[in-house]
N, C-alpha and C. Protein backbone atom coordinates (compact mmCIF):
# COMPACT_ATOMS: atom_id res chain seq x y z
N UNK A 1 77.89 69.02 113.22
CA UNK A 1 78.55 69.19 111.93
C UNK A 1 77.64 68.62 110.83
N UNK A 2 77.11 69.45 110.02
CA UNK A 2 76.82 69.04 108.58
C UNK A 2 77.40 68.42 107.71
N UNK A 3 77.41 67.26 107.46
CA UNK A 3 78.34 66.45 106.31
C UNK A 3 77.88 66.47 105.05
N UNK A 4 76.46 65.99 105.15
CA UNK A 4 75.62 66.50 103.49
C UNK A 4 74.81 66.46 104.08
N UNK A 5 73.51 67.01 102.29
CA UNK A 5 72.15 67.37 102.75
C UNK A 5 71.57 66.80 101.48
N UNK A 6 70.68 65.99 101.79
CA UNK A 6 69.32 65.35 100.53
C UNK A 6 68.32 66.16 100.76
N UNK A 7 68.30 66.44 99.24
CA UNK A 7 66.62 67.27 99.44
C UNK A 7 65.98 67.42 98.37
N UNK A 8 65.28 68.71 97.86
CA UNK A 8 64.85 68.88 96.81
C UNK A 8 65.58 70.27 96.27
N UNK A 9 66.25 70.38 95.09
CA UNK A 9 66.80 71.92 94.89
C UNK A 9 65.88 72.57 94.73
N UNK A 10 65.84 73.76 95.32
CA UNK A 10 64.82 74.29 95.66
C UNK A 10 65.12 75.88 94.09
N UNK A 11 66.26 75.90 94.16
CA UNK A 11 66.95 77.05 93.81
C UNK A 11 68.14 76.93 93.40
N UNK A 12 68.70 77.59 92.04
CA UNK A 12 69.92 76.87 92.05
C UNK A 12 70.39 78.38 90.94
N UNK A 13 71.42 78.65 91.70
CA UNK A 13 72.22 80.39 91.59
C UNK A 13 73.78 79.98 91.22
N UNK A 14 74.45 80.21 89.69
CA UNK A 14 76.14 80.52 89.67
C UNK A 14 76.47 80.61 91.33
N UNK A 15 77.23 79.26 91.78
CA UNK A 15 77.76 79.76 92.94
C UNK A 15 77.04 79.75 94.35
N UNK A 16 75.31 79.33 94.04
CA UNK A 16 74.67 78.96 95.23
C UNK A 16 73.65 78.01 94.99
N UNK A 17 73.05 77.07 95.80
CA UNK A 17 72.19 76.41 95.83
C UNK A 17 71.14 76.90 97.20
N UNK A 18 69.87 76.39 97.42
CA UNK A 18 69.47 76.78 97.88
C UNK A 18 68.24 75.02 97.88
N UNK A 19 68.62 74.26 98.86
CA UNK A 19 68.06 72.90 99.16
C UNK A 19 67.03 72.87 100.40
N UNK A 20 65.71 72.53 99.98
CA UNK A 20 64.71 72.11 100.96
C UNK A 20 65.19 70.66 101.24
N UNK A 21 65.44 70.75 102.95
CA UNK A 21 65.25 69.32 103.58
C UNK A 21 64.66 69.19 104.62
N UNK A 22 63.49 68.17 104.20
CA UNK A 22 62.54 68.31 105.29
C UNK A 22 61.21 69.68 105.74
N UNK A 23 61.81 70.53 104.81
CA UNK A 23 60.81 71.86 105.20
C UNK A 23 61.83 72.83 105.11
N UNK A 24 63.19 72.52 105.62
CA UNK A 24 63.73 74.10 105.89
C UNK A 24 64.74 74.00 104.32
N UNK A 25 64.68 75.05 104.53
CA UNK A 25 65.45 75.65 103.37
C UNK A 25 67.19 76.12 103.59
N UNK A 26 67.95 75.11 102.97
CA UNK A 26 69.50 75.14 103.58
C UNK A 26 70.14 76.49 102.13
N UNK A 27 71.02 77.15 102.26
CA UNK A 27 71.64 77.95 101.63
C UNK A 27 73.44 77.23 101.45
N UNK A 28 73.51 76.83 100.34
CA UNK A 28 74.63 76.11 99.80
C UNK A 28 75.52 77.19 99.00
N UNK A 29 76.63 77.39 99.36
CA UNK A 29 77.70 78.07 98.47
C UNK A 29 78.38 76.90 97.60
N UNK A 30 78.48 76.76 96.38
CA UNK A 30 79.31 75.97 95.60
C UNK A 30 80.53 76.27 94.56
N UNK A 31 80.78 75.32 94.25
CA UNK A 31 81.57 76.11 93.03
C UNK A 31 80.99 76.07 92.10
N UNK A 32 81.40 77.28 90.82
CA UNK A 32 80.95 77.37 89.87
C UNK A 32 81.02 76.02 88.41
N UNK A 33 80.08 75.34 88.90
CA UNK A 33 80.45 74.50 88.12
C UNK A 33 79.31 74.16 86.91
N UNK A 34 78.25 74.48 87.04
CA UNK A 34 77.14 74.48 86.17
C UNK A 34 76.17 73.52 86.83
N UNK A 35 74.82 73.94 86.38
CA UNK A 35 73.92 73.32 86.66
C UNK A 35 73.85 71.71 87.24
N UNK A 36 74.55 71.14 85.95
CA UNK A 36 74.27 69.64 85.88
C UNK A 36 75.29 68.99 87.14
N UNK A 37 75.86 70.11 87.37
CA UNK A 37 76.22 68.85 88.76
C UNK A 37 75.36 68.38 89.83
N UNK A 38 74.56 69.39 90.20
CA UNK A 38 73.90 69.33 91.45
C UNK A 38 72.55 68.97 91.19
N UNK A 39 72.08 68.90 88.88
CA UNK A 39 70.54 68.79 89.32
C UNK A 39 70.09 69.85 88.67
N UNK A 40 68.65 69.50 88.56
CA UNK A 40 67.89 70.80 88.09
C UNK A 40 66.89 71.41 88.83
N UNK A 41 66.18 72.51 89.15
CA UNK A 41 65.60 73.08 90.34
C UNK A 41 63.78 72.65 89.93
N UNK A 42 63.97 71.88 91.78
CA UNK A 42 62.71 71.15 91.58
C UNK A 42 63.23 69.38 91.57
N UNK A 43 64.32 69.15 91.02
CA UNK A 43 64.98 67.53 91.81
C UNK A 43 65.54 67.23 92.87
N UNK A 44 65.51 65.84 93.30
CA UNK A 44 66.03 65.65 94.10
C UNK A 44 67.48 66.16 94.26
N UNK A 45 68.26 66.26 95.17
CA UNK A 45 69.61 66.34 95.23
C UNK A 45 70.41 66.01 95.85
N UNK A 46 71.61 65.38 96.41
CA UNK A 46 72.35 65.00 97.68
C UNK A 46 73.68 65.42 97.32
N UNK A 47 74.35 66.43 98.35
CA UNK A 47 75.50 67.47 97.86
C UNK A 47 76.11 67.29 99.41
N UNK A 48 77.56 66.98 99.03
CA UNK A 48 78.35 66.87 100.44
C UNK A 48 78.82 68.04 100.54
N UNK A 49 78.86 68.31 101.93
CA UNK A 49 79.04 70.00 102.68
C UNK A 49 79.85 69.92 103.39
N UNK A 50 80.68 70.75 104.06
CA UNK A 50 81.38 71.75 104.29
C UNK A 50 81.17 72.95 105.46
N UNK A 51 80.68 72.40 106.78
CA UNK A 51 79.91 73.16 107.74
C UNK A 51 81.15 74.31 108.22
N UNK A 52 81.11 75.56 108.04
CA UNK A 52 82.39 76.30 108.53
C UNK A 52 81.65 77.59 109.36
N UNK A 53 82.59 77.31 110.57
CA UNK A 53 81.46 77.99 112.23
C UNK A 53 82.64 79.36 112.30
N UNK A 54 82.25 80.25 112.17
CA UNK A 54 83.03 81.69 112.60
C UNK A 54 82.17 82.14 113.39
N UNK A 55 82.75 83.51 114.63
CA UNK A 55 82.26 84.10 115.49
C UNK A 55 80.62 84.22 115.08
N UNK A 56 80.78 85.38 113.93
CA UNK A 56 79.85 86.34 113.29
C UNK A 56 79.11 85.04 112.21
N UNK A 57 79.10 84.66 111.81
CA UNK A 57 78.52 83.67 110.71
C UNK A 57 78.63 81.78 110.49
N UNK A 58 77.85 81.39 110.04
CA UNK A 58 77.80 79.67 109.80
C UNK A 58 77.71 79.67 108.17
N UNK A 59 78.59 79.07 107.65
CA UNK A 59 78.29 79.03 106.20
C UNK A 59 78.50 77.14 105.74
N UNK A 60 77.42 76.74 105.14
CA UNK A 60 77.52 75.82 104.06
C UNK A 60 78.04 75.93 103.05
N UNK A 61 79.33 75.07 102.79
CA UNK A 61 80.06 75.07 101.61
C UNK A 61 79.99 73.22 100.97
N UNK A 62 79.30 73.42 99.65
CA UNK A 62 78.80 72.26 99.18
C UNK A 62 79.77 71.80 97.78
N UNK A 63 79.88 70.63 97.61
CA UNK A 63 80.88 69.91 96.94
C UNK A 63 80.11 68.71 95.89
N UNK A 64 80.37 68.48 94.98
CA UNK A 64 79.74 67.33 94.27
C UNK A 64 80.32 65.94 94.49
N UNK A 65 81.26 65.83 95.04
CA UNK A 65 82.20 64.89 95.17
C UNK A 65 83.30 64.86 96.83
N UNK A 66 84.11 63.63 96.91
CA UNK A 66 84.83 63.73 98.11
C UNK A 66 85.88 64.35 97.81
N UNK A 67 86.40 64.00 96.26
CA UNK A 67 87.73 64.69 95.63
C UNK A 67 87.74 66.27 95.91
N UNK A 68 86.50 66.69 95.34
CA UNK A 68 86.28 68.38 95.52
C UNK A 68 86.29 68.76 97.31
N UNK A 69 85.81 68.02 98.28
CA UNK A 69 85.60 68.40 99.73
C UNK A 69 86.83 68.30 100.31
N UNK A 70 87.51 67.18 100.03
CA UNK A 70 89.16 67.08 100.75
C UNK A 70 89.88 67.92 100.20
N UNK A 71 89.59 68.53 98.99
CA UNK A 71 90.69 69.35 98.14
C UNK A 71 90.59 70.53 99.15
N UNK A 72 89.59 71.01 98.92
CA UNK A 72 88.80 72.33 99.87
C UNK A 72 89.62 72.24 101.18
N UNK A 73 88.93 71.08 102.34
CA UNK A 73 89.67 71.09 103.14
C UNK A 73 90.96 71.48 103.55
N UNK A 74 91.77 70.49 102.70
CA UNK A 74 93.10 70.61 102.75
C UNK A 74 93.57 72.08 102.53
N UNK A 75 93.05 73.11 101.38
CA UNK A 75 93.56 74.17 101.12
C UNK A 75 93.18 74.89 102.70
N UNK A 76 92.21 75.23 103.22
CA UNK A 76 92.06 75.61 104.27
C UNK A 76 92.44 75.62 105.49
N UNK A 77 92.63 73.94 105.49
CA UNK A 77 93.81 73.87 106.96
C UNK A 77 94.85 73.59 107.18
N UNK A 78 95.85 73.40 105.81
CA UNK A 78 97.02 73.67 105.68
C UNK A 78 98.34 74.86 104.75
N UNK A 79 97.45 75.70 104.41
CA UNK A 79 97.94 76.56 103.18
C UNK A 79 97.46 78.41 104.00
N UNK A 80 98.59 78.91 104.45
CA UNK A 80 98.12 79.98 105.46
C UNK A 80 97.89 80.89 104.33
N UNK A 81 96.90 81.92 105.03
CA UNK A 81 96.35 82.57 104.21
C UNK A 81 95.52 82.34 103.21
N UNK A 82 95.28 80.85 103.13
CA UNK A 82 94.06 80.73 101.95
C UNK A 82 92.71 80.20 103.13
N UNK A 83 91.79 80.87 103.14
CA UNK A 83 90.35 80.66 103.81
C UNK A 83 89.26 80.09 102.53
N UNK A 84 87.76 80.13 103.13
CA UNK A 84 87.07 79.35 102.42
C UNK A 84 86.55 79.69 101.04
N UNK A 85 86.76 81.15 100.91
CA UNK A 85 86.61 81.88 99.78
C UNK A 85 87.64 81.95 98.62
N UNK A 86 89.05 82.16 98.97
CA UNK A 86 89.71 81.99 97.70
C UNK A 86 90.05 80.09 97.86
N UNK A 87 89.68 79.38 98.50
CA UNK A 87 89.56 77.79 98.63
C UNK A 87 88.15 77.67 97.67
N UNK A 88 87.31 77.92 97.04
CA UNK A 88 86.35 77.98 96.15
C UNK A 88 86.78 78.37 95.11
N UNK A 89 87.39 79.56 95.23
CA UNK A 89 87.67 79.87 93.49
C UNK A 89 88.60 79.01 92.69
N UNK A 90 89.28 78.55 93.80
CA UNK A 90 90.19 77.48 92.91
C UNK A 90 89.42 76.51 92.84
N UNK A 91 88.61 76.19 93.21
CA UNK A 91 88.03 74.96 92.67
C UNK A 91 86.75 75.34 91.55
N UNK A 92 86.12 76.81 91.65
CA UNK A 92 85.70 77.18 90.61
C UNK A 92 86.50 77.43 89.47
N UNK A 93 87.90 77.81 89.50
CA UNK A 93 88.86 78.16 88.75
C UNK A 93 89.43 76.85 87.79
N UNK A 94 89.73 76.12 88.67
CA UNK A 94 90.52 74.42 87.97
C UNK A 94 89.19 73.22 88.26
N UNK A 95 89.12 71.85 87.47
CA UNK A 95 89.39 70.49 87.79
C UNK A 95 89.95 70.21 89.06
N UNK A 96 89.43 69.84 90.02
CA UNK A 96 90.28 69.63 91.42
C UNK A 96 91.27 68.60 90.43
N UNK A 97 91.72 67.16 89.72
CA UNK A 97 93.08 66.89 89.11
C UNK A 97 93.89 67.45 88.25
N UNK A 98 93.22 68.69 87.99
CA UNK A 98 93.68 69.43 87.29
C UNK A 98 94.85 70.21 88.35
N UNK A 99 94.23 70.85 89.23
CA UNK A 99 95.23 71.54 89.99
C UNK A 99 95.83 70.71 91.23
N UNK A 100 95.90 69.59 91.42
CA UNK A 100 96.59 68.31 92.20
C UNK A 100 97.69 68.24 90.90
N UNK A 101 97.37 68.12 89.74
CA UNK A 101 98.58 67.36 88.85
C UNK A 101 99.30 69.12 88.49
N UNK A 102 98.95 70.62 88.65
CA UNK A 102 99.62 71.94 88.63
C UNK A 102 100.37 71.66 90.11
N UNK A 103 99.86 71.17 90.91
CA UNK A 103 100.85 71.22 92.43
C UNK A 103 102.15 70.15 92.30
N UNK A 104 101.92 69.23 91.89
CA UNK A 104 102.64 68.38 91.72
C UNK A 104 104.11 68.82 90.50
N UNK A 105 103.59 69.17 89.82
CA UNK A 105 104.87 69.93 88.58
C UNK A 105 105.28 71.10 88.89
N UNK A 106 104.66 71.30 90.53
CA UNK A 106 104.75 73.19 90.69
C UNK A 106 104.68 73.79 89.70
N UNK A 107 103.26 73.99 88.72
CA UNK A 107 103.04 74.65 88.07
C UNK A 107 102.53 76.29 88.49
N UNK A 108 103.23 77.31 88.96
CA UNK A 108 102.83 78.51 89.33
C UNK A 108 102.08 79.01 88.56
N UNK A 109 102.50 79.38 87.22
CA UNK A 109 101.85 80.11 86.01
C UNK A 109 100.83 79.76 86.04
N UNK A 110 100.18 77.99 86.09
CA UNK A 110 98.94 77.53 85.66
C UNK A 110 98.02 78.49 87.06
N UNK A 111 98.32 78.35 88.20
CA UNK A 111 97.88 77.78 89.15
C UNK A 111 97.22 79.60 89.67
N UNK A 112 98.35 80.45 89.68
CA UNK A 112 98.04 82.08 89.35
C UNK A 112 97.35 82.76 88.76
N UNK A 113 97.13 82.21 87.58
CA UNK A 113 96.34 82.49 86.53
C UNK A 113 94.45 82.27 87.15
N UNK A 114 94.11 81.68 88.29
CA UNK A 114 93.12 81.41 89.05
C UNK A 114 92.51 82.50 89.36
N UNK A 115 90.96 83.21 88.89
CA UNK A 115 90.82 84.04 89.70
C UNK A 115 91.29 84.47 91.10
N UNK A 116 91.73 86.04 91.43
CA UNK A 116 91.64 85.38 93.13
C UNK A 116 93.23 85.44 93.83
N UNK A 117 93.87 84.71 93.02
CA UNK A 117 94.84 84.32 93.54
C UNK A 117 96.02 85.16 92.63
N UNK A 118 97.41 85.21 93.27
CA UNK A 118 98.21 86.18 92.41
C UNK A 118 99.60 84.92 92.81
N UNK A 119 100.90 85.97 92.22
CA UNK A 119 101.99 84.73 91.88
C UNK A 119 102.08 84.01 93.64
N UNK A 120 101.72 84.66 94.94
CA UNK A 120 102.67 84.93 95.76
C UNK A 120 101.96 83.61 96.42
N UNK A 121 100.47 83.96 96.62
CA UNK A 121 99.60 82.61 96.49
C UNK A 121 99.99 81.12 95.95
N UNK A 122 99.96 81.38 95.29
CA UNK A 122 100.21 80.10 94.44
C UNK A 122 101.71 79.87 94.73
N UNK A 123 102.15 80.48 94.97
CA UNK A 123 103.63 79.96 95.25
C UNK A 123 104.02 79.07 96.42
N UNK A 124 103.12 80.03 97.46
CA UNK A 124 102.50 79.80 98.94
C UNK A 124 101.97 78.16 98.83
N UNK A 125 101.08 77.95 97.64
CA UNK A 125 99.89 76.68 97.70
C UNK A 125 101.06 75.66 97.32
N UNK A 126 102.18 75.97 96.56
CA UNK A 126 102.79 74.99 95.92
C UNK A 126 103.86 74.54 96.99
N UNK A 127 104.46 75.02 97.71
CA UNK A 127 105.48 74.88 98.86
C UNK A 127 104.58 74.28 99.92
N UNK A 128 103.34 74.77 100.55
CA UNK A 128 102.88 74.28 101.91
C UNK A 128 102.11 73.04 101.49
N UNK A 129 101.63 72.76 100.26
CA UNK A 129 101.13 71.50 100.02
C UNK A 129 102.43 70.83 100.01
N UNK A 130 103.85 70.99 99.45
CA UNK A 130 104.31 69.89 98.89
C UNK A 130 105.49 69.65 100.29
N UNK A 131 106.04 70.58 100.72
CA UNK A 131 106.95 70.55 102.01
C UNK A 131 106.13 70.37 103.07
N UNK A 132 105.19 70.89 103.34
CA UNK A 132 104.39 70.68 105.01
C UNK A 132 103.72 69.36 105.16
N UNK A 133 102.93 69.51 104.20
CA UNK A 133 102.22 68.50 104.08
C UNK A 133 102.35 67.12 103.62
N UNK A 134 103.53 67.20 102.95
CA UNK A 134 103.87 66.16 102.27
C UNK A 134 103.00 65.38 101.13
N UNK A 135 101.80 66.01 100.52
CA UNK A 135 100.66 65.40 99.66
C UNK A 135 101.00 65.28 98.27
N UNK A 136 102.34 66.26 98.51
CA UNK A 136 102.37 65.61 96.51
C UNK A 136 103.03 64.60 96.20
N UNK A 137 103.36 64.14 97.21
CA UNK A 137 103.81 62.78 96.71
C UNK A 137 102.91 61.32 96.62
N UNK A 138 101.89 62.25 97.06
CA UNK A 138 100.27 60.62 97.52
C UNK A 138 99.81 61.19 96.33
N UNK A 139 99.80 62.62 95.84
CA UNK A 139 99.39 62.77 94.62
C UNK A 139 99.34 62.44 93.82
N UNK A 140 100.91 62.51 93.48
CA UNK A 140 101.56 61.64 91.52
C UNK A 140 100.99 60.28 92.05
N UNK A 141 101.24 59.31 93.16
CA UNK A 141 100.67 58.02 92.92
C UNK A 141 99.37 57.65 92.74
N UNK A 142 98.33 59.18 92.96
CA UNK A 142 97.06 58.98 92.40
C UNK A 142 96.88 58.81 90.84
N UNK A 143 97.81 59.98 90.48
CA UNK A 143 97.86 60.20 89.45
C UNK A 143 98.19 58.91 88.39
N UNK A 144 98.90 57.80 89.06
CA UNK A 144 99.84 57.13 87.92
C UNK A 144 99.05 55.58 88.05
N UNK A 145 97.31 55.93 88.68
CA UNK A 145 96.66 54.66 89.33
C UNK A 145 96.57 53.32 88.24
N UNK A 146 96.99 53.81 86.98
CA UNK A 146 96.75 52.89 86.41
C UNK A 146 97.96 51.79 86.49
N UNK A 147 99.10 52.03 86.76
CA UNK A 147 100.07 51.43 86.67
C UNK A 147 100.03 50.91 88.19
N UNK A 148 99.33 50.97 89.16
CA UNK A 148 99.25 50.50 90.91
C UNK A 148 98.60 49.52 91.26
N UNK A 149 99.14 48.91 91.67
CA UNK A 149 98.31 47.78 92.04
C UNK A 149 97.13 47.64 92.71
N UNK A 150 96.20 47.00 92.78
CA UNK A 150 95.06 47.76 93.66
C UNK A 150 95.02 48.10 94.93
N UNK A 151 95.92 47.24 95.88
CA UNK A 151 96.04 47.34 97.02
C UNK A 151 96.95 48.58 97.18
N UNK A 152 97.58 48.95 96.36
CA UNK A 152 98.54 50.39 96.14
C UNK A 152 97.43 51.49 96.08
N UNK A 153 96.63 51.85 95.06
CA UNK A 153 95.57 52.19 94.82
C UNK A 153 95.07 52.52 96.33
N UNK A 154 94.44 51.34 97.13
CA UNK A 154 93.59 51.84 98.45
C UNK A 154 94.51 52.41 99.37
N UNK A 155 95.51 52.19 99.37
CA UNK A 155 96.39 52.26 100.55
C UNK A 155 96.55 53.81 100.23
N UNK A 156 97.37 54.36 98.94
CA UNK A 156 96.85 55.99 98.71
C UNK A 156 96.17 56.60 99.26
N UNK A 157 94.65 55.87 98.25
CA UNK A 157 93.80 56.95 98.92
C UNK A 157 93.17 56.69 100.32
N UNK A 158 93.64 56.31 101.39
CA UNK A 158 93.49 56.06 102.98
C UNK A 158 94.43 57.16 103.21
N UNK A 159 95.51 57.16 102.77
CA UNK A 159 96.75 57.94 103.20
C UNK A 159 96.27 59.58 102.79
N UNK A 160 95.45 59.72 101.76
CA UNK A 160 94.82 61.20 101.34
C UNK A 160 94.00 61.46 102.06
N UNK A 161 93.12 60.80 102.25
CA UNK A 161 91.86 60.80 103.40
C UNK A 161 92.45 61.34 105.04
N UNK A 162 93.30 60.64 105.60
CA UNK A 162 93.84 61.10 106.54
C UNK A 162 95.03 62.39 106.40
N UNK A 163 95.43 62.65 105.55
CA UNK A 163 96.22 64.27 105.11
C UNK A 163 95.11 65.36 104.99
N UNK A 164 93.89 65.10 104.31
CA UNK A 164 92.88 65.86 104.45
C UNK A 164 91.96 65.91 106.26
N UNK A 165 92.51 65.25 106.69
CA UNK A 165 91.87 65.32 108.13
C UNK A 165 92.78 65.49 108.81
N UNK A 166 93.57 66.13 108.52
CA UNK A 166 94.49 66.97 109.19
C UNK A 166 95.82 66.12 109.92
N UNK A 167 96.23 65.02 109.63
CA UNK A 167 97.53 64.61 109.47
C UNK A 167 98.65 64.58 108.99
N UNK A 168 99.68 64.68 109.84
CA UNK A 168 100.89 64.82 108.71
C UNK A 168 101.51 63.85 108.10
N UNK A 169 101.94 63.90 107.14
CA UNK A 169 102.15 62.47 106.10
C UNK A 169 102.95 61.82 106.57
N UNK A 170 104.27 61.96 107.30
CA UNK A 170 104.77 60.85 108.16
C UNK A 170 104.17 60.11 108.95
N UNK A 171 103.63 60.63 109.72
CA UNK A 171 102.44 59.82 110.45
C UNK A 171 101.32 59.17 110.43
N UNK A 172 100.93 59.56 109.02
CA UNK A 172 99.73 58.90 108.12
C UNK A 172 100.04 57.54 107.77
N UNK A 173 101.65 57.87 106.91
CA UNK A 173 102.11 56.79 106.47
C UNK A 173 102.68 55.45 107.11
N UNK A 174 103.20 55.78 108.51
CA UNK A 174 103.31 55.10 109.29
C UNK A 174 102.43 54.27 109.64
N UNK A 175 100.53 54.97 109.77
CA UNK A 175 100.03 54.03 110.80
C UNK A 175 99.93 53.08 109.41
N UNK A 176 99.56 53.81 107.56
CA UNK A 176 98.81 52.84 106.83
C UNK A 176 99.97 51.22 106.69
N UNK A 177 101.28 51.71 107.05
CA UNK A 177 102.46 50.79 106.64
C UNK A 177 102.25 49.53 108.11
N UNK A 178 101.30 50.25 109.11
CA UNK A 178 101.06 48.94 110.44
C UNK A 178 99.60 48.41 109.84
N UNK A 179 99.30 48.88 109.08
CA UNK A 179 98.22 47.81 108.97
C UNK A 179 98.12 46.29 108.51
N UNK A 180 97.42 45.64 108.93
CA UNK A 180 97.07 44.48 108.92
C UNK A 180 96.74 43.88 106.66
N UNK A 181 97.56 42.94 106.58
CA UNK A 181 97.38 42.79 105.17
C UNK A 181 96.10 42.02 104.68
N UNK A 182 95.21 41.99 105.54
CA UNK A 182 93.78 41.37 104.81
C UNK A 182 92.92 42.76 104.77
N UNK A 183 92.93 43.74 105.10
CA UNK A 183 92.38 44.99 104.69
C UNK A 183 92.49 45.18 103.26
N UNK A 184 91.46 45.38 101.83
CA UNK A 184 91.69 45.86 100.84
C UNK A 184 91.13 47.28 100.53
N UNK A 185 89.72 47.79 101.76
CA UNK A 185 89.49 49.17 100.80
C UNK A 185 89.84 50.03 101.56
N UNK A 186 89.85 51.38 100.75
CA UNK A 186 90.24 52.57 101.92
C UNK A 186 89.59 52.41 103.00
N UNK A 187 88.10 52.72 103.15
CA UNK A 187 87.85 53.17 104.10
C UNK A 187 87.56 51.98 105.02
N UNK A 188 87.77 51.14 104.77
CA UNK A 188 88.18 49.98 105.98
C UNK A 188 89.83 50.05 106.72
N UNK A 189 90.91 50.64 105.28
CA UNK A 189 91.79 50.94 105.71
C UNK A 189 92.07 52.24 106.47
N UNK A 190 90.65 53.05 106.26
CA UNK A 190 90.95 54.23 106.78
C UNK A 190 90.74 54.39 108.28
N UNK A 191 89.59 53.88 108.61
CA UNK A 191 89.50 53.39 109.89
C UNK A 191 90.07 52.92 110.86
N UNK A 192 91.00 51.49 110.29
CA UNK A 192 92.05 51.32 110.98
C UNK A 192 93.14 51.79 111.13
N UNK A 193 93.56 52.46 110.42
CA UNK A 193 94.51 54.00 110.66
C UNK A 193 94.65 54.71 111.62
N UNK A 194 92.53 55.26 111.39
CA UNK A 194 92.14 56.27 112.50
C UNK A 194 92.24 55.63 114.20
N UNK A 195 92.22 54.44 114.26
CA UNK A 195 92.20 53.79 115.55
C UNK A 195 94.17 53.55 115.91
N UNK A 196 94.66 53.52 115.16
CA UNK A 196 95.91 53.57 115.68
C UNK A 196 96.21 54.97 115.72
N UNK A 197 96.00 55.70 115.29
CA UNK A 197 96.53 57.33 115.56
C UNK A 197 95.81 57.88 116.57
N UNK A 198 94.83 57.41 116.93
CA UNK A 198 94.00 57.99 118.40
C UNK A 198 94.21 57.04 119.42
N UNK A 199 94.62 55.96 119.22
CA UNK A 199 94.84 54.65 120.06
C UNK A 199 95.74 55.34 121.42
């Protein structure tokens, strides 16, 4: 599995990158987000990916951020009918908090309006994120971080981290509520999560 890739942009295309590492030349699908996220061609670069293995094809799907990769994720392995392609346009389409804070108000109109996607979609994204998954509710408390305490704050985002890796939020929440109270960051909290849910 490809997690990211440092290199040099070799090439940089609306929608693709194209990164020397080491000699070989990796082919990055991104979102449309403009140049300056990833760099200018001929700099260094380090872009977290998205390794996705089908019969017929291997595609790199590259992210500027963890916010943008879990978003992705999540649309993909919990939202039927959305694959890795209309899972891009929405993130070419919105602000990944942009369309976390449209899921959360079940904003359809906003969320439709997405290349790509039509009412039935988005209707689809707004029900299986918020009933299956249970994420809009780790959402708004992302959303409201200023008012959270910090240890509220990590404990969240541990609890997002593991919904994006394919847990269901009862059970997420469970293991973060056994953890041990000298833990303060996610991913120390996330860890110990991951060891009680595989335990």
């Amino acid at each position: 599995m490809i997690t990211f890739l440092e290199g040099t942009l070799e090439e940089s295309w609306p929608g693709r990158l194209v990164i020397n590492v080491g000699g070989v030349g990796y082919e990055v699908l991104v979102p449309l987000f403009g140049d300056e996220q990833f760099g200018q061609a001929g700099t260094k670069t380090r872009v977290l990916t998205h390794h996705h293995i089908r019969e017929q094809e291997q595609t790199l799907y590259g992210f500027p951020d963890e916010d943008a990769r879990d978003l992705f994720r999540l649309l993909i392995n919990h939202v039927s009918g959305v694959g890795p392609k209309v899972a891009m346009s929405i993130l070419s389409g919105m602000a990944a908090a942009d369309f976390k804070e449209a899921v959360v108000r079940g904003d359809i109109n906003t969320i439709s309006k997405i290349r790509g996607l039509g009412k039935k979609t988005a209707e689809r994204i707004v029900l299986e994120l918020g009933d299956k998954v249970g994420v809009k509710d780790a959402w708004q408390a992302q959303s409201a971080r200023a008012t959270l305490a910090p240890e509220a704050v990590a404990k969240n985002d541990a609890l997002l981290a593991l919904i994006s890796l394919g847990y269901k939020q009862v059970e997420a929440q469970k293991a973060i509520e056994k953890l041990p109270d000298h833990l303060s960051k996610p991913d120390e909290m996330l860890r110990a999560a991951l060891r009680l849910l595989q335990g």
